[in-house]
PDB file of N, CA and C in Angstrom:
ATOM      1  N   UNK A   1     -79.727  63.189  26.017  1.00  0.00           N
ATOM      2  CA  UNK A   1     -80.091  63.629  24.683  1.00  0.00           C
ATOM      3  C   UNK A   1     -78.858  64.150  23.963  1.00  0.00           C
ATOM      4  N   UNK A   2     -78.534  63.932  22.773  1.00  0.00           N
ATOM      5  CA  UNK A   2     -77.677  64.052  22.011  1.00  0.00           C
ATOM      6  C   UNK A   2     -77.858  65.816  21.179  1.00  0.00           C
ATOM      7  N   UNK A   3     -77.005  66.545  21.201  1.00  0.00           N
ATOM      8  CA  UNK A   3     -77.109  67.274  20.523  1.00  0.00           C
ATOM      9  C   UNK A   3     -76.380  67.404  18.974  1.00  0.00           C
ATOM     10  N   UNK A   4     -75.696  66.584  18.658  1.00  0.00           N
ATOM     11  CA  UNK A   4     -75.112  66.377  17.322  1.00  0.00           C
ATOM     12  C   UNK A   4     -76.392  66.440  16.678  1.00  0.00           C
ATOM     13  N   UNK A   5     -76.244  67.051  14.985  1.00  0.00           N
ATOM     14  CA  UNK A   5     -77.249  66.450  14.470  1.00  0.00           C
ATOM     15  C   UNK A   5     -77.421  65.261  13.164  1.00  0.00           C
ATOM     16  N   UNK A   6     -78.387  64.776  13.104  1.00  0.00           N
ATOM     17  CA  UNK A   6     -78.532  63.502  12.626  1.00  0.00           C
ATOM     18  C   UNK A   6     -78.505  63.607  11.067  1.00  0.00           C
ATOM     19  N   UNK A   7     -77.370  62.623  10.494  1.00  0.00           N
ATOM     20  CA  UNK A   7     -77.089  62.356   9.860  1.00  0.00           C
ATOM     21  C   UNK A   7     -78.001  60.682   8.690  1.00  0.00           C
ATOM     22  N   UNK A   8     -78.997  60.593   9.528  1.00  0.00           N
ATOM     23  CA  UNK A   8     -79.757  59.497   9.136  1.00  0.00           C
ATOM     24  C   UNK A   8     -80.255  59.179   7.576  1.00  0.00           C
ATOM     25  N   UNK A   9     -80.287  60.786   7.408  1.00  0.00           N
ATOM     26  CA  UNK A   9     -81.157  60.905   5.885  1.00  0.00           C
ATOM     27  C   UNK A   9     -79.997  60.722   4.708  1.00  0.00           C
ATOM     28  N   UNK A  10     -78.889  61.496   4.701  1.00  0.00           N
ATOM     29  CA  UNK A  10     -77.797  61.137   3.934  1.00  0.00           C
ATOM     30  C   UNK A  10     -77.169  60.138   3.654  1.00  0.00           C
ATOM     31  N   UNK A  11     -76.927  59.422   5.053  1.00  0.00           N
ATOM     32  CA  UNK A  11     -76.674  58.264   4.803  1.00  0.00           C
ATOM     33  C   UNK A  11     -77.188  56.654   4.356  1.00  0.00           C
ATOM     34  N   UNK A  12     -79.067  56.899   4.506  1.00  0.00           N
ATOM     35  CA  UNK A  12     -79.836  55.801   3.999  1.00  0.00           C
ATOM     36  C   UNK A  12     -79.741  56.359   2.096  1.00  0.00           C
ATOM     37  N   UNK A  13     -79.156  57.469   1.846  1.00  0.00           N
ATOM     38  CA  UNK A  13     -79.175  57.984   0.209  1.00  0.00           C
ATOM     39  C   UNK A  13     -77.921  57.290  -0.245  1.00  0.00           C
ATOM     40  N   UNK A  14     -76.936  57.106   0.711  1.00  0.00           N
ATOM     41  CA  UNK A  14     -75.951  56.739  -0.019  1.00  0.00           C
ATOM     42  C   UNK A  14     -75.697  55.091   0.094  1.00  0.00           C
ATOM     43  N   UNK A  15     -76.798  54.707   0.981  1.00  0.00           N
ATOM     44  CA  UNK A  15     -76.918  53.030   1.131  1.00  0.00           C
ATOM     45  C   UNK A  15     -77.374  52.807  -0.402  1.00  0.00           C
ATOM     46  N   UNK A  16     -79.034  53.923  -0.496  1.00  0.00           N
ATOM     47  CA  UNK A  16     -79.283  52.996  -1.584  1.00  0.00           C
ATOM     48  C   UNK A  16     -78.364  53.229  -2.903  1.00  0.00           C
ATOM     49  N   UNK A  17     -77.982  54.946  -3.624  1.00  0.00           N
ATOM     50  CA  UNK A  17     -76.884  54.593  -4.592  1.00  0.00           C
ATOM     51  C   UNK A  17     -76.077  53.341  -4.171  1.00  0.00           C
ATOM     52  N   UNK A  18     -75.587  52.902  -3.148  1.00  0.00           N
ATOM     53  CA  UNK A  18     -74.382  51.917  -3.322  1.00  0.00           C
ATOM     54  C   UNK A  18     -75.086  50.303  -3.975  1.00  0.00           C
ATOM     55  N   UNK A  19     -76.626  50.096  -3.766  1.00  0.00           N
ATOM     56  CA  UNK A  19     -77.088  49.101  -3.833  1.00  0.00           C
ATOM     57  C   UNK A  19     -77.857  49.380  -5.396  1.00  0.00           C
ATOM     58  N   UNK A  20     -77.811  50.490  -5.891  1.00  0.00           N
ATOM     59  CA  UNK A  20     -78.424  50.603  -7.114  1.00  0.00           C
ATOM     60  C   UNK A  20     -76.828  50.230  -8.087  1.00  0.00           C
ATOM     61  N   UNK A  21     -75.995  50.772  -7.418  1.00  0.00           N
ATOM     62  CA  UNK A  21     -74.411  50.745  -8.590  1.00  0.00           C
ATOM     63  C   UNK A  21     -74.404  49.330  -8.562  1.00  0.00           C
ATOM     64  N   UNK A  22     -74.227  48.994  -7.278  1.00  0.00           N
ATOM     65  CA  UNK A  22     -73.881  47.104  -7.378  1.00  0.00           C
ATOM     66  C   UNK A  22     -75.131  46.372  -8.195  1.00  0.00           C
ATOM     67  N   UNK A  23     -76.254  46.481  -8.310  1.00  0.00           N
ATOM     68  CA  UNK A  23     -77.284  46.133  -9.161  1.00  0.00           C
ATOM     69  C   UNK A  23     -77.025  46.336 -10.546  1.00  0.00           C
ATOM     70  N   UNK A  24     -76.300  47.663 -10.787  1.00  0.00           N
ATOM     71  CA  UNK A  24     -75.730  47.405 -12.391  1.00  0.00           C
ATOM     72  C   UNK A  24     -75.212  46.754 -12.533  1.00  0.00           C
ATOM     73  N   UNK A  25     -73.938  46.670 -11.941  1.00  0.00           N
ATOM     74  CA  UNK A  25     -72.536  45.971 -12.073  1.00  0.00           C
ATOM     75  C   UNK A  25     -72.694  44.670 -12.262  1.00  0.00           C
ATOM     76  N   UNK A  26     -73.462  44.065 -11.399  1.00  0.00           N
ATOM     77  CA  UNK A  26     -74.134  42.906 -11.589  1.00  0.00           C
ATOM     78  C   UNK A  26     -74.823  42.317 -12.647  1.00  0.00           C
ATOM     79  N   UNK A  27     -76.189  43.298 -13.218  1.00  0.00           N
ATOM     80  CA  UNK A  27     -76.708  42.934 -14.720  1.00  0.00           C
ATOM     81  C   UNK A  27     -75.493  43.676 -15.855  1.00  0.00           C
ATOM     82  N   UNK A  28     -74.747  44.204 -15.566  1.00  0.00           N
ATOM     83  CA  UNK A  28     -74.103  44.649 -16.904  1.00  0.00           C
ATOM     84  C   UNK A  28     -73.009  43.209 -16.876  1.00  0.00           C
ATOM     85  N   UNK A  29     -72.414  42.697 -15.971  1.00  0.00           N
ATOM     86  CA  UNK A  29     -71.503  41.245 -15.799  1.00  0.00           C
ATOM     87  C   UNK A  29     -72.896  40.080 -16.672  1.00  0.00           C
ATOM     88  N   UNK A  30     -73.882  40.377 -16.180  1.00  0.00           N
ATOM     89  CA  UNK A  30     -74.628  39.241 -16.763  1.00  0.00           C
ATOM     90  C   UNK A  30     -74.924  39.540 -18.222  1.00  0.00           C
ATOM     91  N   UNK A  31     -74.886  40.200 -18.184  1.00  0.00           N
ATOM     92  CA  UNK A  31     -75.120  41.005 -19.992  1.00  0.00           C
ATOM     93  C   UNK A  31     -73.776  40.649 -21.064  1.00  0.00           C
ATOM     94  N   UNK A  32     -72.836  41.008 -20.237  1.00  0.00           N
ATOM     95  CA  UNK A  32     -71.208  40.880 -20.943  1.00  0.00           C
ATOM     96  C   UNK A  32     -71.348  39.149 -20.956  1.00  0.00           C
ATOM     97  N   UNK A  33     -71.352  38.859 -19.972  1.00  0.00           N
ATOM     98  CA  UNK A  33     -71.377  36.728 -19.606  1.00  0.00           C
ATOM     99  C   UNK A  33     -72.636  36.176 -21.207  1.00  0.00           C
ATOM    100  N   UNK A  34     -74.261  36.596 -21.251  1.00  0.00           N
ATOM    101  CA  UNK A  34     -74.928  36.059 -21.273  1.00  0.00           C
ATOM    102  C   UNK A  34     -75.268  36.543 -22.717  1.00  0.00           C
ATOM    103  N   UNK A  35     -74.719  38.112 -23.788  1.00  0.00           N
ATOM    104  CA  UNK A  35     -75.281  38.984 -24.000  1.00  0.00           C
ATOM    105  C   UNK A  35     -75.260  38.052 -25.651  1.00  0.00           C
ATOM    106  N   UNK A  36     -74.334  37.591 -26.289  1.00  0.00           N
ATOM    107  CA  UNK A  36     -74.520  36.369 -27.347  1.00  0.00           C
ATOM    108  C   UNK A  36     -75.842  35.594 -27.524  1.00  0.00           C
ATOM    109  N   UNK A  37     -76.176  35.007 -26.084  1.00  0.00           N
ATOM    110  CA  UNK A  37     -77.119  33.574 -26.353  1.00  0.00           C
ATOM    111  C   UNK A  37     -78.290  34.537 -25.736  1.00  0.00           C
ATOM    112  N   UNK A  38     -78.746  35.239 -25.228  1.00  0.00           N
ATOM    113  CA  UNK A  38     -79.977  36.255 -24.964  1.00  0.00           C
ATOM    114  C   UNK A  38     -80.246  36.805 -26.255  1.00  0.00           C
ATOM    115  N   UNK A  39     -79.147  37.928 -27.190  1.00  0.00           N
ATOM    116  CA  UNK A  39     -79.719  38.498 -28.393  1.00  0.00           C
ATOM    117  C   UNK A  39     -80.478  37.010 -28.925  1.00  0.00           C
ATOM    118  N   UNK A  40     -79.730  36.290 -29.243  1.00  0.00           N
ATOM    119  CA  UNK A  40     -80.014  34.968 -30.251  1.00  0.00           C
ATOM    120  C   UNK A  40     -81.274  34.172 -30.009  1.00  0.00           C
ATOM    121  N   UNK A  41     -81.759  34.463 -28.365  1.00  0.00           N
ATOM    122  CA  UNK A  41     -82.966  34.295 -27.929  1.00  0.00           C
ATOM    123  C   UNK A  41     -83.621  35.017 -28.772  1.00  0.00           C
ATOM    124  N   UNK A  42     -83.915  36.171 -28.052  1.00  0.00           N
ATOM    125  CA  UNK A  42     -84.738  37.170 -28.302  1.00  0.00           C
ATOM    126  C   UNK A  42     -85.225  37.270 -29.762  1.00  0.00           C
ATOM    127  N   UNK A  43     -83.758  36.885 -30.807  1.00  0.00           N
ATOM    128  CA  UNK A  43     -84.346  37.140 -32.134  1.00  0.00           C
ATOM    129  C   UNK A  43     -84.960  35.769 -33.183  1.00  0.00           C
ATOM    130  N   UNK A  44     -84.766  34.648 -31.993  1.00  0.00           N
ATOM    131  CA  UNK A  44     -85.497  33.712 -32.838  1.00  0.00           C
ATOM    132  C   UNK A  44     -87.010  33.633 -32.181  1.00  0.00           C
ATOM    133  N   UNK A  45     -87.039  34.114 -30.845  1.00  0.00           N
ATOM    134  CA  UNK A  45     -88.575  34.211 -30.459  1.00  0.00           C
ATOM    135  C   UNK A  45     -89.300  35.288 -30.907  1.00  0.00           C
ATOM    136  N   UNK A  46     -89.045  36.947 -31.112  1.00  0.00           N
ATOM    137  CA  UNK A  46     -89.409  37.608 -31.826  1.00  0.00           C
ATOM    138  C   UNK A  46     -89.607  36.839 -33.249  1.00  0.00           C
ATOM    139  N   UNK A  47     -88.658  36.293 -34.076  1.00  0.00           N
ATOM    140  CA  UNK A  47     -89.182  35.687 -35.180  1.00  0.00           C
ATOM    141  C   UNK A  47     -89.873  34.352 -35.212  1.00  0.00           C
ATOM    142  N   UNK A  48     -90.648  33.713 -34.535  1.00  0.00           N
ATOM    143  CA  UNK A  48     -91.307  32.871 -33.829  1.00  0.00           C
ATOM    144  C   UNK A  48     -92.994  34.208 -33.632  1.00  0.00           C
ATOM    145  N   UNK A  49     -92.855  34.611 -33.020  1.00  0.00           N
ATOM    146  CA  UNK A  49     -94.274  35.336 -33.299  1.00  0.00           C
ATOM    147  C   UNK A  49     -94.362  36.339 -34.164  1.00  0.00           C
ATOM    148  N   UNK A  50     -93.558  36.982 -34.873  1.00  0.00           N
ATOM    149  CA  UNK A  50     -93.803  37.913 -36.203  1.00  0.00           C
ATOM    150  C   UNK A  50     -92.816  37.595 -37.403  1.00  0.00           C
ATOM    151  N   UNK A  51     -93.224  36.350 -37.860  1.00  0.00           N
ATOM    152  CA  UNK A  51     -92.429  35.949 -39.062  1.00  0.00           C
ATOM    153  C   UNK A  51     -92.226  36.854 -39.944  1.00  0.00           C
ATOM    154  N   UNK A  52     -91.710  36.434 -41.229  1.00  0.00           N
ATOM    155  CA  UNK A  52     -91.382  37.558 -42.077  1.00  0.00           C
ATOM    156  C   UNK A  52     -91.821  36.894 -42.998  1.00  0.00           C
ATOM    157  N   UNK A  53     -92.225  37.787 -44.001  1.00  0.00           N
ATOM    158  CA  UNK A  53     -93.493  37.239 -45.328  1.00  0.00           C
ATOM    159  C   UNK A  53     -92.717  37.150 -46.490  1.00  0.00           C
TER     160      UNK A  53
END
């Protein structure tokens, strides 16, 4: 039996921050790459179901 004590809980906290940062990093790269032709989506399908009178 080990008497150190366990470090288990801190370190599954800092797994997930590391997997939440890389999840930004990731959609903010796709945002910077994509963020032109998405607005240009968005605002001809928004104007596609609420035209303007």
């Amino acid at each position: 039996m080990s008497r150190l004590p366990s470090n288990r809980g801190r370190q599954s906290f800092i797994e997930y921050a590391l997997i939440i940062i890389l999840f930004a990093i990731v959609m903010l790269a796709i945002l910077l790459i994509l963020g032109d032709d998405l607005r240009t989506f968005i605002n001809d399908l928004l104007q596609a179901w609420f035209p303007v009178r």
